[in-house]
N, C-alpha and C. Protein backbone atom coordinates (compact mmCIF):
# COMPACT_ATOMS: atom_id res chain seq x y z
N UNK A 1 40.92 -6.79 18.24
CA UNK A 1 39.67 -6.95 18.95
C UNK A 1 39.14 -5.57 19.37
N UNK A 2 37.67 -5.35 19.27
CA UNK A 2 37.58 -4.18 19.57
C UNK A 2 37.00 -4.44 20.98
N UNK A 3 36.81 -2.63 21.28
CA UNK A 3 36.61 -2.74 22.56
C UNK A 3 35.59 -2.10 22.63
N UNK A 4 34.51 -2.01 24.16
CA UNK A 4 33.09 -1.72 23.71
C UNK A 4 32.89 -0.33 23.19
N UNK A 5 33.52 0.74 23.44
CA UNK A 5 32.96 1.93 22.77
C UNK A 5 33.51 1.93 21.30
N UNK A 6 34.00 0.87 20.25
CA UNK A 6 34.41 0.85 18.92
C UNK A 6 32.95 -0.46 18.36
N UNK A 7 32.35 -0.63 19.24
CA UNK A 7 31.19 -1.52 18.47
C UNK A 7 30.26 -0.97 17.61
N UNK A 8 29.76 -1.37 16.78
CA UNK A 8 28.40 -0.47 15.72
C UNK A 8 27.32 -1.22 15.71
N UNK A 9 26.23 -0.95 16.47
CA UNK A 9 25.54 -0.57 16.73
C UNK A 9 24.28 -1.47 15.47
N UNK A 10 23.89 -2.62 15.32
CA UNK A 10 23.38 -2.77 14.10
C UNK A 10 21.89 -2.53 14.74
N UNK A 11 21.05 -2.02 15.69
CA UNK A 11 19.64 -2.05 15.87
C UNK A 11 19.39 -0.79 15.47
N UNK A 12 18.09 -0.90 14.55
CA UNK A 12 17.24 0.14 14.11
C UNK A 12 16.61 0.89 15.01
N UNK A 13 16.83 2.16 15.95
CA UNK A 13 15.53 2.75 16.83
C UNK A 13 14.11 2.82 16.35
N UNK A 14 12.97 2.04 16.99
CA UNK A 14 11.64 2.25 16.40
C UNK A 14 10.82 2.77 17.52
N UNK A 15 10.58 3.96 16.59
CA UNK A 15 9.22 4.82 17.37
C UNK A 15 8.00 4.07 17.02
N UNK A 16 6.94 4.58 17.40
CA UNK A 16 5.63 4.06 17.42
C UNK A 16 5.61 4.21 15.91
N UNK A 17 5.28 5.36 15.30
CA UNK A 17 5.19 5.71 13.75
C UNK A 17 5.52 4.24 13.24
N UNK A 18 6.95 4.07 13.03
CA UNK A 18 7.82 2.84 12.16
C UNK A 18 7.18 1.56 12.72
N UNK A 19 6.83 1.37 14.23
CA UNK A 19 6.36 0.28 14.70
C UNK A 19 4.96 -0.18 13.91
N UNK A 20 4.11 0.74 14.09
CA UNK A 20 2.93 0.94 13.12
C UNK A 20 2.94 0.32 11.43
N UNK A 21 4.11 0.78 11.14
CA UNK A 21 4.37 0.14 9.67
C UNK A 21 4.91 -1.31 9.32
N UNK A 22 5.61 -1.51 10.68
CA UNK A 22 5.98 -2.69 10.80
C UNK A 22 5.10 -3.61 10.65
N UNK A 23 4.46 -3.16 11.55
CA UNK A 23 3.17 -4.23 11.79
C UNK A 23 2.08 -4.26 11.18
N UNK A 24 2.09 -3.46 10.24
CA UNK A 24 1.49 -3.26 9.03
C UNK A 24 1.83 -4.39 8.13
N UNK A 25 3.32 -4.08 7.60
CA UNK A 25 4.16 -5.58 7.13
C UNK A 25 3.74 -7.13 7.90
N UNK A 26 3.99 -7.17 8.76
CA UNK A 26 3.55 -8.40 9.51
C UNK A 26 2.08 -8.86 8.95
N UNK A 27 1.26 -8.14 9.03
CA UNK A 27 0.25 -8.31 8.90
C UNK A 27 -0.68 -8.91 7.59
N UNK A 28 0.76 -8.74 6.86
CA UNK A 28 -0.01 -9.07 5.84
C UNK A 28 0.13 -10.80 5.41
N UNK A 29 0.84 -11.47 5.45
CA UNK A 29 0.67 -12.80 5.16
C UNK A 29 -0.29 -13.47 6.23
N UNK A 30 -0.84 -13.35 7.45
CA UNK A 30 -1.54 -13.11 8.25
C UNK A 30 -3.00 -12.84 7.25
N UNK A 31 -3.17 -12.01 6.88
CA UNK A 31 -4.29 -11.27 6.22
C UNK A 31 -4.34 -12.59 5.10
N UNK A 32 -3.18 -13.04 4.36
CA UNK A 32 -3.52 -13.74 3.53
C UNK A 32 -3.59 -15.41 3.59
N UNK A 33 -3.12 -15.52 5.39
CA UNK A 33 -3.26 -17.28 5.78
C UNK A 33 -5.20 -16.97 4.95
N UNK A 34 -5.72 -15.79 6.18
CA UNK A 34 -7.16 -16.51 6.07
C UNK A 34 -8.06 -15.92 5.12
N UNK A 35 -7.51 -15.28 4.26
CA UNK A 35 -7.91 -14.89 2.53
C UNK A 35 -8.01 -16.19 1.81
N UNK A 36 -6.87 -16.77 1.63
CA UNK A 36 -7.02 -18.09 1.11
C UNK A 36 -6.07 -19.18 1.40
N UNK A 37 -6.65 -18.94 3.16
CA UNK A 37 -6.75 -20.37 3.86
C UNK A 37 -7.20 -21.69 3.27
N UNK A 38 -7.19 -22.71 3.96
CA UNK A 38 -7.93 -24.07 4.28
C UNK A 38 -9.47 -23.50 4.59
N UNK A 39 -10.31 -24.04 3.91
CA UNK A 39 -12.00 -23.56 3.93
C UNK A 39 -12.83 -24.38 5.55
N UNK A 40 -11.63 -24.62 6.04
CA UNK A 40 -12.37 -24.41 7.70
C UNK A 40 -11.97 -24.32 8.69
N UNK A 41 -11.70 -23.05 8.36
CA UNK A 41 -11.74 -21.52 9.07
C UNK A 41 -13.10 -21.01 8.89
N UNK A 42 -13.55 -21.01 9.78
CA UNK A 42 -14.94 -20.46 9.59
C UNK A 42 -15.17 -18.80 9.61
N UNK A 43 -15.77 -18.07 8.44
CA UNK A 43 -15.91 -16.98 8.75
C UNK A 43 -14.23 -16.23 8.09
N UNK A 44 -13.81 -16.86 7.01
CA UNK A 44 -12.29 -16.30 6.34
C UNK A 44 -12.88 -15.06 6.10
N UNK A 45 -13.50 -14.86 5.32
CA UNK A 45 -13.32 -13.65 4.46
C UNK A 45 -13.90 -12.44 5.56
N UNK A 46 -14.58 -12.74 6.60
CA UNK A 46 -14.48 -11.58 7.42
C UNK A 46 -13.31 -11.05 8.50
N UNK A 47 -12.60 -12.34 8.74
CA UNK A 47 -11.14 -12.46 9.27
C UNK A 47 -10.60 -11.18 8.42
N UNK A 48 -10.22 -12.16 7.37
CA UNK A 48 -9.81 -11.38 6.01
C UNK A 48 -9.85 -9.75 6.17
N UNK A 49 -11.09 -9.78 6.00
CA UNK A 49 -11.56 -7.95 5.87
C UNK A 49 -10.93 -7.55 6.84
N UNK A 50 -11.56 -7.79 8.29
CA UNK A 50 -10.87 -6.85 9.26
C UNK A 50 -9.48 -7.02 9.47
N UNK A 51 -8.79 -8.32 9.17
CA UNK A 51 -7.13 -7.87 9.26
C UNK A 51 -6.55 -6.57 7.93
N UNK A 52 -7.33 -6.77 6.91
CA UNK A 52 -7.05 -6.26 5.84
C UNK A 52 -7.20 -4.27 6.05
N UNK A 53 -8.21 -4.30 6.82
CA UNK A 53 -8.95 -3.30 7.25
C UNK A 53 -8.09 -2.55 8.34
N UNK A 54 -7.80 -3.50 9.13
CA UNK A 54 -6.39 -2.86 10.50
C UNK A 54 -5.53 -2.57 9.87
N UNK A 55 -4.76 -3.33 9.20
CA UNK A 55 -3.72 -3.32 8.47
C UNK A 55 -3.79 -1.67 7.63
N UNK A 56 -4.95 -1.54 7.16
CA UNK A 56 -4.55 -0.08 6.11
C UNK A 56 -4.96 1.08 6.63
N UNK A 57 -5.72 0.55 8.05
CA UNK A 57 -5.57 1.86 9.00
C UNK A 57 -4.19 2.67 9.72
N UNK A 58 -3.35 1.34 10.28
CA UNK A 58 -2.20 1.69 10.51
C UNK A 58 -1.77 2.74 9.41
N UNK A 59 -1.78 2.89 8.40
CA UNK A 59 -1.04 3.41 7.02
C UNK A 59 -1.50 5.27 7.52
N UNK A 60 -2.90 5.78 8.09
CA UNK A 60 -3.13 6.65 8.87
C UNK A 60 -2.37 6.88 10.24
N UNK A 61 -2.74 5.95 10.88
CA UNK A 61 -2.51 6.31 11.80
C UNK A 61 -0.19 6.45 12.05
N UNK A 62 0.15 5.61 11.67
CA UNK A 62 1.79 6.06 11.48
C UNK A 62 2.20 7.09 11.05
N UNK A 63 1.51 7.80 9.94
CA UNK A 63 1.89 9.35 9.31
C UNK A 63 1.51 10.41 10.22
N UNK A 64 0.01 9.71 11.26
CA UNK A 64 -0.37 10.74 12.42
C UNK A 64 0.95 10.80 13.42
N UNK A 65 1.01 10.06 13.69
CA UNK A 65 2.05 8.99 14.89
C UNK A 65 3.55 10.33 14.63
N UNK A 66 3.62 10.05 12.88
CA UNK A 66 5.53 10.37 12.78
C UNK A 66 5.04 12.22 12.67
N UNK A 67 4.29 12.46 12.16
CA UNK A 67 3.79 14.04 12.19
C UNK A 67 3.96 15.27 13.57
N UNK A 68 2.97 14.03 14.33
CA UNK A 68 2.12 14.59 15.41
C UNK A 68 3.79 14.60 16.51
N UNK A 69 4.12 13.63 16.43
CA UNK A 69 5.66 13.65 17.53
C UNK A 69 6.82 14.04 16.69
N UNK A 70 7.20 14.70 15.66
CA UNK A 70 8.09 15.06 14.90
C UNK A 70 8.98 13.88 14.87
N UNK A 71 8.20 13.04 14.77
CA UNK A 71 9.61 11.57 14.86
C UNK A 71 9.28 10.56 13.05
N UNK A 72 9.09 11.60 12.31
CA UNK A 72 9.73 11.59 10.71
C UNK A 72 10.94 11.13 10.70
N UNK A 73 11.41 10.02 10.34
CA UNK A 73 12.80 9.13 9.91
C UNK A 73 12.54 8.77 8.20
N UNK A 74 13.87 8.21 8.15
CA UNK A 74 14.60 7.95 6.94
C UNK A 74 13.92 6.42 7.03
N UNK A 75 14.38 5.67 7.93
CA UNK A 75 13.34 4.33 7.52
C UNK A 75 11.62 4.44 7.34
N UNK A 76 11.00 5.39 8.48
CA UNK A 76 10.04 5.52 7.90
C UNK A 76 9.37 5.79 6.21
N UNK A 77 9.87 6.67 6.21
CA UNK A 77 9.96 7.01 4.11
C UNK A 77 9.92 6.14 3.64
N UNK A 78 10.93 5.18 4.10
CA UNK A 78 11.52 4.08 3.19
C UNK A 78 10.14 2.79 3.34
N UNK A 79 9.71 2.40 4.30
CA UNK A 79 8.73 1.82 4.50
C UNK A 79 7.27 1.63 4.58
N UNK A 80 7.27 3.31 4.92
CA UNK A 80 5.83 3.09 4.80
C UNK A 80 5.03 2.99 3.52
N UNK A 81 5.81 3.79 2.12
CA UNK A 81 5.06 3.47 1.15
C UNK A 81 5.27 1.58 0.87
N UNK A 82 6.67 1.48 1.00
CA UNK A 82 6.80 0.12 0.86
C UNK A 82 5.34 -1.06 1.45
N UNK A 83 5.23 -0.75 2.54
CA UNK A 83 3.99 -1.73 3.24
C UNK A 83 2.90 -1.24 2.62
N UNK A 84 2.38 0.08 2.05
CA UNK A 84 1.65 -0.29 1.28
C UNK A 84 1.14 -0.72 -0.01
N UNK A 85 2.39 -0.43 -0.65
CA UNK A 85 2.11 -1.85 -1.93
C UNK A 85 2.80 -3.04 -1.52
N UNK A 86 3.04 -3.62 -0.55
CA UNK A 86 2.98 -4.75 -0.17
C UNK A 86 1.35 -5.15 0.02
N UNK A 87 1.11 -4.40 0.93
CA UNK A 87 -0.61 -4.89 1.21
C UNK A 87 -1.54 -4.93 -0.09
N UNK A 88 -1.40 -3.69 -1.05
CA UNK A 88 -2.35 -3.97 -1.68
C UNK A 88 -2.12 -4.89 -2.82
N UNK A 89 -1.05 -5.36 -3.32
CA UNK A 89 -0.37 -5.86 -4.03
C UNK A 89 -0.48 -7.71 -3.75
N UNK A 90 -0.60 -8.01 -2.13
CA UNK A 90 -0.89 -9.13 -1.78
C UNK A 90 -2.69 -9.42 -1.87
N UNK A 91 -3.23 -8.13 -1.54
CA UNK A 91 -4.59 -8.28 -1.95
C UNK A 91 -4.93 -8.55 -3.31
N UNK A 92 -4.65 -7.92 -4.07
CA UNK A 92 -5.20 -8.16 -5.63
C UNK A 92 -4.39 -9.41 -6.18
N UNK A 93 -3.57 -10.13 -5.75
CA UNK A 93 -2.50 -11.25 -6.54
C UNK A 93 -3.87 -12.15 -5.59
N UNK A 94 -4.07 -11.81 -4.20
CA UNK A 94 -4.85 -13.10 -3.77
C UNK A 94 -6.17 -13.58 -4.15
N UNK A 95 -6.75 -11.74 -4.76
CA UNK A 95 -8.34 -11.63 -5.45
C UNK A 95 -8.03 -12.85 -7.03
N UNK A 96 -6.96 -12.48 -7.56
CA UNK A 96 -6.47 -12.82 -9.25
C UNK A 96 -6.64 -14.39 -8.46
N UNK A 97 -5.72 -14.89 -7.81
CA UNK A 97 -5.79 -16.84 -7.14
C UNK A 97 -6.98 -17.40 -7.27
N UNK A 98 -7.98 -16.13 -6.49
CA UNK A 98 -9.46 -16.51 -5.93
C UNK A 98 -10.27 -16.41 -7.02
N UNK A 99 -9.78 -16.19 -8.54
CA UNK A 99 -10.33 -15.80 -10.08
C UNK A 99 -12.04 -14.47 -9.43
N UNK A 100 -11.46 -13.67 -8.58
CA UNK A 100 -12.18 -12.73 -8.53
C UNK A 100 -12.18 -11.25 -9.20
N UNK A 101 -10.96 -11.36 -9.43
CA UNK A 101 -10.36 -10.34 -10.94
C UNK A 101 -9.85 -10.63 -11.59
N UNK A 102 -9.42 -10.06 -12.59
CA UNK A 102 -8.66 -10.94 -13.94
C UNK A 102 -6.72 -9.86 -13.53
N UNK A 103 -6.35 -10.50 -14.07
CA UNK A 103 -4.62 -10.74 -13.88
C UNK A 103 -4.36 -8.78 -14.54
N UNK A 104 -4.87 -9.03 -15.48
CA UNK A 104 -4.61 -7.62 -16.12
C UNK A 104 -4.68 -6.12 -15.57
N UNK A 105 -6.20 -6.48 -14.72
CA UNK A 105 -6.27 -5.21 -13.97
C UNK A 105 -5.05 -5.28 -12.89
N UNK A 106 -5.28 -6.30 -11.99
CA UNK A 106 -4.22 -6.51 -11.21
C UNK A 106 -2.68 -6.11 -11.32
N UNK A 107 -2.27 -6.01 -12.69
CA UNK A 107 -0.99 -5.68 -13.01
C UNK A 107 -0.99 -4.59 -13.02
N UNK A 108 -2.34 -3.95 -13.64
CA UNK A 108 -2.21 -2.36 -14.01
C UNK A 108 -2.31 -1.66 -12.58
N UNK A 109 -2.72 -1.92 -11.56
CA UNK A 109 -2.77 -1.43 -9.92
C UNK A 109 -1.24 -1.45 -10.04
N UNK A 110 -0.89 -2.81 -9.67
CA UNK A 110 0.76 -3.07 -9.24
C UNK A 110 1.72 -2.38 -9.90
N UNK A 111 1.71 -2.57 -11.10
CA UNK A 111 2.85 -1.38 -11.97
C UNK A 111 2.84 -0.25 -11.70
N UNK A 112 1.79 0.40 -11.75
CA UNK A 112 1.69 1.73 -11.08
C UNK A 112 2.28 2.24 -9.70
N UNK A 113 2.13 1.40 -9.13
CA UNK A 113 2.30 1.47 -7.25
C UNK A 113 4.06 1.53 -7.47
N UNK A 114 4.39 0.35 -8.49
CA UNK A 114 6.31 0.27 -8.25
C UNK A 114 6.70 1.40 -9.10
N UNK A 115 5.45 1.87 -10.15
CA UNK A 115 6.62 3.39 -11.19
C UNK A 115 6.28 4.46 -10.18
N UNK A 116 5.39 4.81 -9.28
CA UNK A 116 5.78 5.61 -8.53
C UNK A 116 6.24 5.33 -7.48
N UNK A 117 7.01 4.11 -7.13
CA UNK A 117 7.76 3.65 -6.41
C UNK A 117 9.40 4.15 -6.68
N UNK A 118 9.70 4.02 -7.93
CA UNK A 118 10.66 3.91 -8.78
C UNK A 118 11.19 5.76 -8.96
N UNK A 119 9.88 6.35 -9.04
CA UNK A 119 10.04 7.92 -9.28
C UNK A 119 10.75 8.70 -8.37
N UNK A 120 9.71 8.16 -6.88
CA UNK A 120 10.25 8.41 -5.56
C UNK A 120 11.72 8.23 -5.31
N UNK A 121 11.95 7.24 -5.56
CA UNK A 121 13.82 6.99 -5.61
C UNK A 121 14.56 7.69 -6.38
N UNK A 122 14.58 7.88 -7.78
CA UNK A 122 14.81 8.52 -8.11
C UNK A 122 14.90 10.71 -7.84
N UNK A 123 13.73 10.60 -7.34
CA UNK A 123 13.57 11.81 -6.40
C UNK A 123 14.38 12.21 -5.77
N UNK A 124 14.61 11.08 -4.87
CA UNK A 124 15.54 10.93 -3.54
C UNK A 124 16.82 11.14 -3.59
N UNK A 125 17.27 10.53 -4.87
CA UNK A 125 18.63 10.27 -5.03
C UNK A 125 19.02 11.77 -5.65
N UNK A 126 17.80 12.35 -5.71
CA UNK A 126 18.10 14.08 -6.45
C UNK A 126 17.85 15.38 -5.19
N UNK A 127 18.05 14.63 -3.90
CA UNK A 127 16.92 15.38 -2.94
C UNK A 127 15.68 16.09 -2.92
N UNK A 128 14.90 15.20 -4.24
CA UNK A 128 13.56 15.90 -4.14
C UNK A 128 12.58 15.16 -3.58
N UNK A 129 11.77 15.51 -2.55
CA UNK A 129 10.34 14.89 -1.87
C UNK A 129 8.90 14.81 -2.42
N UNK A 130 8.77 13.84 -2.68
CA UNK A 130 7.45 13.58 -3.58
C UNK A 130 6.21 13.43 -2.64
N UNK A 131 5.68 14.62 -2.25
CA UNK A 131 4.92 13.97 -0.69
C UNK A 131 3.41 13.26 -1.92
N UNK A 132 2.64 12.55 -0.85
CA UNK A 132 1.16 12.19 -1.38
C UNK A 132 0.47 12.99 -1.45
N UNK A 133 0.07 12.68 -2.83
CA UNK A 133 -1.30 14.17 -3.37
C UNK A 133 -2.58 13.40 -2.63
N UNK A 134 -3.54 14.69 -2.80
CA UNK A 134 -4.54 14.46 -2.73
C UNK A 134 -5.67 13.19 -3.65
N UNK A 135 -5.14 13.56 -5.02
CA UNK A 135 -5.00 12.22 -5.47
C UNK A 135 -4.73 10.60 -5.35
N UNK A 136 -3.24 10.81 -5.03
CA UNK A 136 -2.70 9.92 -4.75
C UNK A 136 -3.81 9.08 -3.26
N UNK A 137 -4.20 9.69 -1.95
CA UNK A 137 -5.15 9.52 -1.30
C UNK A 137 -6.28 8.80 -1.35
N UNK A 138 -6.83 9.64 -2.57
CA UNK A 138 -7.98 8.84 -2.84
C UNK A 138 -8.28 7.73 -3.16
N UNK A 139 -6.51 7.86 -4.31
CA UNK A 139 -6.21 6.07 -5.09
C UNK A 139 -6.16 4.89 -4.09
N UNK A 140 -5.59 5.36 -2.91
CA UNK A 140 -5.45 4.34 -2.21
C UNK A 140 -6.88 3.81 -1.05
N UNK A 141 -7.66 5.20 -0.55
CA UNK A 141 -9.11 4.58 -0.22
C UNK A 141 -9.79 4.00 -1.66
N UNK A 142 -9.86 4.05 -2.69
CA UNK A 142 -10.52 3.28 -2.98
C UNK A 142 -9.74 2.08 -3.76
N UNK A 143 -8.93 1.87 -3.37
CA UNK A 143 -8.25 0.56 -3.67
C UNK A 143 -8.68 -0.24 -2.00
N UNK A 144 -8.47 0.46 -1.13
CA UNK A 144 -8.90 -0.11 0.12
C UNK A 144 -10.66 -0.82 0.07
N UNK A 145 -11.07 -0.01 -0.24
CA UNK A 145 -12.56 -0.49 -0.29
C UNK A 145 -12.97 -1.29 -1.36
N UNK A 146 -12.49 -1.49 -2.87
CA UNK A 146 -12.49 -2.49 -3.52
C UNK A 146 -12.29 -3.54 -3.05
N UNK A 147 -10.94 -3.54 -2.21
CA UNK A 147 -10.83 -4.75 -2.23
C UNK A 147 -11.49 -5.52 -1.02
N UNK A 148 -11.70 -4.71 -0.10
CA UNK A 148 -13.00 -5.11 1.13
C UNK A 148 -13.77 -5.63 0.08
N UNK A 149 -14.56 -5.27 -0.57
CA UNK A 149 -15.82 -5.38 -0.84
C UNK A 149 -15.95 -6.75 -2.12
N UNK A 150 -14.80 -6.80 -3.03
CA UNK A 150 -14.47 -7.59 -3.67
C UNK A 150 -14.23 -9.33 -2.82
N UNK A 151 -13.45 -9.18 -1.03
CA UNK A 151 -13.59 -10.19 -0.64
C UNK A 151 -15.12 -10.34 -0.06
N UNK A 152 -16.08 -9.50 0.20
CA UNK A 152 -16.63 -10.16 0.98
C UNK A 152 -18.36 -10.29 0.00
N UNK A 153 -19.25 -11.37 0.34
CA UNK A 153 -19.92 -11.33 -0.54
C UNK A 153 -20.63 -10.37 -1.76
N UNK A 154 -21.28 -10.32 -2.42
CA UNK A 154 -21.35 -9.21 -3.72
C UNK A 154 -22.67 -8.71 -3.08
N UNK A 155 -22.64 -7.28 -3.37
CA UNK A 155 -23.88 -6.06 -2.28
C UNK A 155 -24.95 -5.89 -3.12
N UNK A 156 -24.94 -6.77 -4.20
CA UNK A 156 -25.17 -6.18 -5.07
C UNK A 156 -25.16 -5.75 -7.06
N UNK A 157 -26.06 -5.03 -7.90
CA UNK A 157 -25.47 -4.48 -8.83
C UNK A 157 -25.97 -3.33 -9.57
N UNK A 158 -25.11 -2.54 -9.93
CA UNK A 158 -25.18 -1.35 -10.33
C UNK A 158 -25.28 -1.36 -12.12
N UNK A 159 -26.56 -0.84 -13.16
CA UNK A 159 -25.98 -1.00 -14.50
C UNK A 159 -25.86 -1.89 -14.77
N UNK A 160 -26.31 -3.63 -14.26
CA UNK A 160 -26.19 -4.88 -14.86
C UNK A 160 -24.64 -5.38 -14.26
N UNK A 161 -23.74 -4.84 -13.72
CA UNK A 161 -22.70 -5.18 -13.28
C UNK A 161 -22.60 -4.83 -11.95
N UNK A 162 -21.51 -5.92 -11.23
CA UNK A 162 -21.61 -5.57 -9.57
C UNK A 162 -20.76 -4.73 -9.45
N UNK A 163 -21.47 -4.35 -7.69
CA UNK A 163 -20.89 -2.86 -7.15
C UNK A 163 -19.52 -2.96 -7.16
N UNK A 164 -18.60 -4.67 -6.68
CA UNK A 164 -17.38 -4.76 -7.01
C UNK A 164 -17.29 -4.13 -7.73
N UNK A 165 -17.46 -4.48 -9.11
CA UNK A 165 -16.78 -4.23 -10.53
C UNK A 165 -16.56 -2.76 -10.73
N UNK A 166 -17.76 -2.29 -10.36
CA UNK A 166 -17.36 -0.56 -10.57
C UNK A 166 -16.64 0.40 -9.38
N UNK A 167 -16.16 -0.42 -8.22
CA UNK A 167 -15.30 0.05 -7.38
C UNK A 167 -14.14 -0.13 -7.83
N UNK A 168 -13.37 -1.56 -8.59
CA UNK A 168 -12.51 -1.80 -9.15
C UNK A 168 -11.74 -1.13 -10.11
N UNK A 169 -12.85 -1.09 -10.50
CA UNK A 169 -12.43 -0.26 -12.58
C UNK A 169 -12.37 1.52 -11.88
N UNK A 170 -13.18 2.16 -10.76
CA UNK A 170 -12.93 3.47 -10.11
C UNK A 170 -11.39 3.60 -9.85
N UNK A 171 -11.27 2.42 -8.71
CA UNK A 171 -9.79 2.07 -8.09
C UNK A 171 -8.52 1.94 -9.29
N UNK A 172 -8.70 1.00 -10.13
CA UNK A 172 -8.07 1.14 -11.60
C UNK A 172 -8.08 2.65 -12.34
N UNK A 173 -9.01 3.44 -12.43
CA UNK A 173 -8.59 4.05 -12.78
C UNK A 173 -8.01 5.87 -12.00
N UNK A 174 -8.44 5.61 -10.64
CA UNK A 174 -7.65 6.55 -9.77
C UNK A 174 -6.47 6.33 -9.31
N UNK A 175 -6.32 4.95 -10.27
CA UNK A 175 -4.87 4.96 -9.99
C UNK A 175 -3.36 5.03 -10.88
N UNK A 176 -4.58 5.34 -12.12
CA UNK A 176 -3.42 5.72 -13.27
C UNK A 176 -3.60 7.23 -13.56
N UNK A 177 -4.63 7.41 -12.97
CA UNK A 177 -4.78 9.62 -13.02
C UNK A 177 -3.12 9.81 -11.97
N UNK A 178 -3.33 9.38 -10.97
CA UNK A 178 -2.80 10.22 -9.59
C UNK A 178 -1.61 9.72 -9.92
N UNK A 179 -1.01 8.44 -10.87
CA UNK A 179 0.25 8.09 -11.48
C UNK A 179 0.60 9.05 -12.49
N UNK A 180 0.07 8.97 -13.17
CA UNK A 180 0.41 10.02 -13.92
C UNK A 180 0.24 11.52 -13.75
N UNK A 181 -0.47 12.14 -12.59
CA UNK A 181 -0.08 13.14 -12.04
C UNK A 181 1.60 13.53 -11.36
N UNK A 182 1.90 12.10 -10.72
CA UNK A 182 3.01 12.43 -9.95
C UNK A 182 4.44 12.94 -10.81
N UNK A 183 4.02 11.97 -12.20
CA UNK A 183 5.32 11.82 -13.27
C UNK A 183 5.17 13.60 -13.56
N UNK A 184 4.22 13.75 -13.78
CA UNK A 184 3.84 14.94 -14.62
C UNK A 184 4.64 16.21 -13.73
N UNK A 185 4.21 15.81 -12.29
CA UNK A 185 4.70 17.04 -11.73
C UNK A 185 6.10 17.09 -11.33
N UNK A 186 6.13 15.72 -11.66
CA UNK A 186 7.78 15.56 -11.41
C UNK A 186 8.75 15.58 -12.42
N UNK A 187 8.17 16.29 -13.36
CA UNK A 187 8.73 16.46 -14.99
C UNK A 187 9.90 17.32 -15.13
N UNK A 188 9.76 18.70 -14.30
CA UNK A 188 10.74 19.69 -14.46
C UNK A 188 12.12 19.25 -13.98
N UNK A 189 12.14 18.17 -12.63
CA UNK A 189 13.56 17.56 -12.39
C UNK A 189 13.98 16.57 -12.96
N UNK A 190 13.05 15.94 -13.39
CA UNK A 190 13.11 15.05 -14.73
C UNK A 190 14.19 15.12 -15.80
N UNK A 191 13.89 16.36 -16.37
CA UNK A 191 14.76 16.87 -17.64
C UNK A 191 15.63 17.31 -17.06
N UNK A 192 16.34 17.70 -16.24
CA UNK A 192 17.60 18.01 -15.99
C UNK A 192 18.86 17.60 -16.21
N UNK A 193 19.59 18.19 -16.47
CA UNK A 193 20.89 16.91 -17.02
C UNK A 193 21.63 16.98 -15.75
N UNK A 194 22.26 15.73 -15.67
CA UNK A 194 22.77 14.82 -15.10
C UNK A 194 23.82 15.21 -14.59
């Protein structure tokens, strides 16, 4: 039997930063009761937006949070990219349900999000840090604003096609540049033997 100073300890310490991400996570099946809720709920898709909208602010404000108080952790890393292809990943599978995009683009977002998911680990397991490009940034505001704009009525059209569509296919494709930036720059530890 042990005795109390031989116990371990199974609680995670959470700073604000990690709390932030947490609840980021939380947030999202939440985001998607009233995405595609029961149709009375009145007013879903603006629910929608602004949980969707809090939700990917946190994703700022936690990197301010772990920066600004030097309280950078190992779970943080581990999570915060995680919650955000959780979020956007639950957004576009719920747009594909709602037949507001087609399945294909949707995959091509998501695959991307897990191979530089996949890179990062790999990184890791080499002690190398893959921070977010400037790129990478952008991919994710305008995956943010697609998909605002994709739930909430159409603004519009640009060229015979709506403003959706060409935020989408932007978002689609800033997000296979800044993917394939990351591989690229992550090429030289790449080849290394083993």
């Amino acid at each position: 039997m042990m005795d109390s100073r031989e116990r371990v300890s199974w609680a995670v310490p959470v700073n604000l930063a990690n709390g932030l991400t947490i609840f980021r996570i939380l947030l999202i099946p939440v985001f998607m009761v009233f995405l595609l809720g029961l149709e009375v709920i009145p007013y879903r898709p603006v629910f929608a937006v602004a949980i969707f909208v809090i939700a990917a602010l946190t994703d700022t404000l936690d990197g301010y949070f772990a920066r600004s108080r030097d309280a950078v952790t190992v779970m943080g890393k581990f999570l915060d990219p995680l919650a955000d292809k959780l979020l956007i990943s639950a957004a576009l599978v719920s747009l594909v349900e709602l037949d507001r995009i087609s399945a294909w683009i949707a995959m091509v977002i998501i695959s991307r999000e897990f191979a530089v998911s996949g890179l990062r680990l790999v990184a890791a397991a080499e002690n190398v840090v893959i921070p977010a490009s400037r790129l990478g940034k952008a991919k994710t505001f305008s995956q943010v604003v697609a998909v605002v704009v994709l739930i909430l009525p159409d603004f519009g059209n640009i060229l015979g096609r709506p403003v959706s569509w060409h935020l989408l296919y932007l978002a689609a494709l800033l997000t296979l540049i800044s993917g394939i930036d990351y591989f690229i720059k992550a090429r030289h530890w790449m080849r290394a033997p083993l």
